[in-house]
Protein backbone atom coordinates (compact mmCIF):
# COMPACT_ATOMS: atom_id res chain seq x y z
CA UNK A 1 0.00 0.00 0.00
CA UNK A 2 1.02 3.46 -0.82
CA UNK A 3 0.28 7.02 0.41
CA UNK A 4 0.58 10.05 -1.27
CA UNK A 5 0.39 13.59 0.24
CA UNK A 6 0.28 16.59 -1.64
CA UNK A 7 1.23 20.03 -0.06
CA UNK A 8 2.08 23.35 -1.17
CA UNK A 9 -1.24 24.58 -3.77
CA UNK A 10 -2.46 27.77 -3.08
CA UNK A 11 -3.25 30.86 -4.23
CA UNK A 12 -0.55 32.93 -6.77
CA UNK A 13 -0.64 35.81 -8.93
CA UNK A 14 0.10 35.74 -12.80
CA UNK A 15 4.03 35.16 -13.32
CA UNK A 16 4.49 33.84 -9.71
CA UNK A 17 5.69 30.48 -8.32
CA UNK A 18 5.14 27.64 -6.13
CA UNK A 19 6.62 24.30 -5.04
CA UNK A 20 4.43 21.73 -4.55
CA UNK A 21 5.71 18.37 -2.43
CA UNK A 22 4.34 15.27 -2.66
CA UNK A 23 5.76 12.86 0.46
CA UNK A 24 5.04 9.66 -0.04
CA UNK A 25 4.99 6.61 2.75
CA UNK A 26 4.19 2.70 3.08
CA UNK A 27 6.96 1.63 0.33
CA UNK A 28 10.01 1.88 -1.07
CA UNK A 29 10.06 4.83 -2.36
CA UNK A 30 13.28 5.13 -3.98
CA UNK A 31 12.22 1.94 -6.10
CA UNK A 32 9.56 3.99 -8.32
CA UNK A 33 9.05 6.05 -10.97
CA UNK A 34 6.83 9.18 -9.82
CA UNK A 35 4.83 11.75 -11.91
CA UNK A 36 2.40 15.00 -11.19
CA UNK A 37 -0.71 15.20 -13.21
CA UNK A 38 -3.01 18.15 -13.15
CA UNK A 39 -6.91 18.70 -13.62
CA UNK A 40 -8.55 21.79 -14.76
CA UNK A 41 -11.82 22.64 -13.94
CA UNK A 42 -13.96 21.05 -16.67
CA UNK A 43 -10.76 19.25 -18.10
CA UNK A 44 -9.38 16.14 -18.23
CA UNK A 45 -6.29 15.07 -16.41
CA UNK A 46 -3.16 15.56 -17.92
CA UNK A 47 0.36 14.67 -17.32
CA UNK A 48 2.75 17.49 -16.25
CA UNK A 49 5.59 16.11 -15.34
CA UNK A 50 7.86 12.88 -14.57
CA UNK A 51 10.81 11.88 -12.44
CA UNK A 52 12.75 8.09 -12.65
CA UNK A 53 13.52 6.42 -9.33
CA UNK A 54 17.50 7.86 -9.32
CA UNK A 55 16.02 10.92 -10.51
CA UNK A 56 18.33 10.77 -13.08
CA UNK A 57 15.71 11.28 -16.19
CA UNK A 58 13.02 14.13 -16.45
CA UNK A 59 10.13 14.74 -18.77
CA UNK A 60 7.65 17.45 -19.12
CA UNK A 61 4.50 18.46 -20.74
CA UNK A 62 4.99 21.04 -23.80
CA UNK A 63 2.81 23.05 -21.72
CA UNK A 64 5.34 23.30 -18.86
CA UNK A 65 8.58 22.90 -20.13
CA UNK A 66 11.09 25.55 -19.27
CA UNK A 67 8.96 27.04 -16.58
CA UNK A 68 8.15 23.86 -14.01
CA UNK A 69 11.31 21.81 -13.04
CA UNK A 70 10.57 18.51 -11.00
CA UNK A 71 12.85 16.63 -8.38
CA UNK A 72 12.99 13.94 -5.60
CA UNK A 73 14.83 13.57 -2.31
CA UNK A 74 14.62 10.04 -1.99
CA UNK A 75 15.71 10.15 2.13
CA UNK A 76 12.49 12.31 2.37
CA UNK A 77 10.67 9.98 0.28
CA UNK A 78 9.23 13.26 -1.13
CA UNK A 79 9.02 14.27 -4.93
CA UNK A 80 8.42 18.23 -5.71
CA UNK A 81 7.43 20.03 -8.67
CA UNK A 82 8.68 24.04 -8.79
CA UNK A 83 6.58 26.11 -10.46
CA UNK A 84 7.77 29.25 -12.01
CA UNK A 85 6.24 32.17 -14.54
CA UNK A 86 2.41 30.83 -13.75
CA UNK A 87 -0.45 31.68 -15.65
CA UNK A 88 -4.48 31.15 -15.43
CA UNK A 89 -4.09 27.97 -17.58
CA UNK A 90 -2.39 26.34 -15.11
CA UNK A 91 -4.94 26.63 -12.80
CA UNK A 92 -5.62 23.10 -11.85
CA UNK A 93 -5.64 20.71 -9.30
CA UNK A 94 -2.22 19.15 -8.72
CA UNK A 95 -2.13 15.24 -8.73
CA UNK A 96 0.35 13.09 -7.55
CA UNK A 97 1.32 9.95 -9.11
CA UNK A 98 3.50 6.40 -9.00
CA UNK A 99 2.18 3.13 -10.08
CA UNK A 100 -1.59 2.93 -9.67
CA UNK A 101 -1.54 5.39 -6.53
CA UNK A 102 -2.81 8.83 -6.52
CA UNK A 103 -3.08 11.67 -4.13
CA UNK A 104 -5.43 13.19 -2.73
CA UNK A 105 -4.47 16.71 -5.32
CA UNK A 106 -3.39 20.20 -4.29
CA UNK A 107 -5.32 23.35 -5.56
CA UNK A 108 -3.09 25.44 -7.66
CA UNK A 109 -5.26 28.95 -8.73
CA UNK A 110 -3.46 31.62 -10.68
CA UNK A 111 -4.78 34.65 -10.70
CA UNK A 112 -4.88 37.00 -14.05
């Protein structure tokens, strides 16, 4: 069994940033693969961003690439996503991912 906990959504103005953390529990974390997905309102979800287990290999939506940057401290057993230069299209809700486990999602609003 896995757990996922997102943190770090909130509220942030047009061009602003965020980090969002996703700490993960109940397996070996260091093992797997992880991932952020995002939902807009009225959307489906979408992949934003990926991470391998060494954290040695990255990939990224078009949408975000250049502007979000994603990592993993594997003695944490937490993955984060930095968000920079936001807009109102990435308003979403922030989703993270490994295997067949997802978290609970973090609100992300950008204001115009």
């Amino acid at each position: 069994q896995v757990q996922l906990v997102e943190s770090g959504g909130g509220l942030v103005q047009h061009g602003g940033s965020l980090r969002l953390s996703c700490a993960a529990s109940g397996t070996f974390f260091g093992n797997y693969a992880m991932a952020w997905f995002r939902q807009a309102p009225g959307k489906e979800r979408e992949f934003v961003a990926s991470i391998t287990w060494s954290g040695g290999a990255t990939g990224y939506a078009d949408s975000v690439k250049g502007r979000f940057t994603i990592s993993r401290d594997n003695a944490k057993n937490t993955v984060y996503l930095q968000m920079s230069a936001l807009t109102p299209e990435d308003t979403a809700i922030y989703y993270c991912h490994t295997g067949t486990y997802w978290g609970q999602g973090t609100p992300v609003t950008v204001s115009s």
